[in-house]
C-alpha atoms as a PDB file:
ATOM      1  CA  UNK A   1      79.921  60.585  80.425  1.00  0.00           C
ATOM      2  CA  UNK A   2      82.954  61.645  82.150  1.00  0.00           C
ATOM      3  CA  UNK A   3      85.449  63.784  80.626  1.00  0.00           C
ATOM      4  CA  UNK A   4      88.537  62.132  79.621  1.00  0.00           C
ATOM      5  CA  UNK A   5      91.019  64.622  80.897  1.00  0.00           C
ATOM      6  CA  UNK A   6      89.255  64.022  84.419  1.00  0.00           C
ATOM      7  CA  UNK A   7      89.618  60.895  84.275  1.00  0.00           C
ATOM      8  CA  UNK A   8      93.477  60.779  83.678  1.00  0.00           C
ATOM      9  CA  UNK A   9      93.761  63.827  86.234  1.00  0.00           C
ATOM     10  CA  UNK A  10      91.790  61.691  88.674  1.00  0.00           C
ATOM     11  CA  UNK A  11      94.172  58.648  87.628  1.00  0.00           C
ATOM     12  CA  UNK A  12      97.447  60.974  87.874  1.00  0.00           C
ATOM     13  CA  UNK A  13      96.268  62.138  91.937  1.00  0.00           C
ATOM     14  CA  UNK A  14      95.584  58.458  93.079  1.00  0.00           C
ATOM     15  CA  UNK A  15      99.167  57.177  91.870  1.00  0.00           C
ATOM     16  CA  UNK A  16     100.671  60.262  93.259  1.00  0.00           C
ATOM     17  CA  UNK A  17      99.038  59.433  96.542  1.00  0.00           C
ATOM     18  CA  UNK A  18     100.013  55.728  96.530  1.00  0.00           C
ATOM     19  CA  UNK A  19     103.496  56.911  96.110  1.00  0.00           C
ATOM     20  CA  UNK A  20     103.084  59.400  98.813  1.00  0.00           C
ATOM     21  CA  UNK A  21     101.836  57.075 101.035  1.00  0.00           C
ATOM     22  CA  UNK A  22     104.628  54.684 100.653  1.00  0.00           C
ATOM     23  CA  UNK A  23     107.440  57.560 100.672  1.00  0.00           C
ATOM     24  CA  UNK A  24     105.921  58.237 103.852  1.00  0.00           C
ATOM     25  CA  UNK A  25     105.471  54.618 105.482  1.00  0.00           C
ATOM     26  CA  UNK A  26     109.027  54.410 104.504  1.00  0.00           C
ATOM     27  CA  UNK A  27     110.468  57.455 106.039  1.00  0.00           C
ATOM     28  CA  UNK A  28     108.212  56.296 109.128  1.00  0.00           C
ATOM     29  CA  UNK A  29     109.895  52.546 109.141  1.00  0.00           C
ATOM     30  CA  UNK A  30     113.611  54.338 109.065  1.00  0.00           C
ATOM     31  CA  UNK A  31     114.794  54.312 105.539  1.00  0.00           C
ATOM     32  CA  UNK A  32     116.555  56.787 103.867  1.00  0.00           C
ATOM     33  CA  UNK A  33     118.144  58.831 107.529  1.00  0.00           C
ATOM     34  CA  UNK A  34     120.463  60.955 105.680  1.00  0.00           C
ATOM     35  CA  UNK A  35     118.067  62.556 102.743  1.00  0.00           C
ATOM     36  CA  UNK A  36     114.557  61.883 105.898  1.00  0.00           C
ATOM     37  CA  UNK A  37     114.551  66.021 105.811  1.00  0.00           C
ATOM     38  CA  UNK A  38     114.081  66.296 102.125  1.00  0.00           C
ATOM     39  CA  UNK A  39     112.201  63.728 101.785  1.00  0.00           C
ATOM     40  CA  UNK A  40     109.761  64.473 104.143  1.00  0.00           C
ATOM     41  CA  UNK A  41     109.614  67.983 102.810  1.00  0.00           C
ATOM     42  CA  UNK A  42     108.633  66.387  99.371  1.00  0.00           C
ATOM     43  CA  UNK A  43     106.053  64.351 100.935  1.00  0.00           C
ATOM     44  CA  UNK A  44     104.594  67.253 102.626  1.00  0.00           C
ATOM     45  CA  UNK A  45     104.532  69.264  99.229  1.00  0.00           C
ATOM     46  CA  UNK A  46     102.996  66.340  97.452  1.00  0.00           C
ATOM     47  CA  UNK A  47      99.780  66.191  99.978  1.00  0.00           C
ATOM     48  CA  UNK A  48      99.472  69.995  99.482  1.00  0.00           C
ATOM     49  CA  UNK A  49      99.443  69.442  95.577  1.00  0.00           C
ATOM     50  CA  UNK A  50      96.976  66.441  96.049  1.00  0.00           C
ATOM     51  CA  UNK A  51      94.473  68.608  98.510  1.00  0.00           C
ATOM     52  CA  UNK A  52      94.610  71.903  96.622  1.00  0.00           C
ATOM     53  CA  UNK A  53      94.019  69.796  92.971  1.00  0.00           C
ATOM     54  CA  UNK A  54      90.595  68.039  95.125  1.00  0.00           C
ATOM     55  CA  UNK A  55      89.539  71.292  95.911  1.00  0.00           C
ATOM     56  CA  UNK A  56      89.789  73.122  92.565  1.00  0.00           C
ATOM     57  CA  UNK A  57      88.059  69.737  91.438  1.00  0.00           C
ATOM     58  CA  UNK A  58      85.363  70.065  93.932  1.00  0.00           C
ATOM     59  CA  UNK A  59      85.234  74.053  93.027  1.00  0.00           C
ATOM     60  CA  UNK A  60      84.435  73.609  89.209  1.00  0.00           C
END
């Protein structure tokens, strides 16, 4: 059986990548040209935060 709070992490990192993903389609399609820097910079910290949560997942 898996543990709850797994499951809801694994939940939480999927959304957060659909939303990065789409943030980042986005900022590819134009959108946004005035705020692209920080927004790019928050994509770019989200996919860091989704990588290093897989591999402290992976790790335990």
């Amino acid at each position: 059986m898996q543990d709850p709070n797994t499951s809801n992490q694994d939940d939480l990192i999927f959304k957060l990548d659909k939303d990065r993903s789409w943030l980042l389609e986005n900022l590819d399609k134009g959108k946004w040209p005035e705020l692209r820097r920080e927004l790019a910079e928050l994509e770019r910290k989200i996919s860091k935060l989704i990588i290093s949560v897989q591999e402290n997942n992976v790790d335990s």
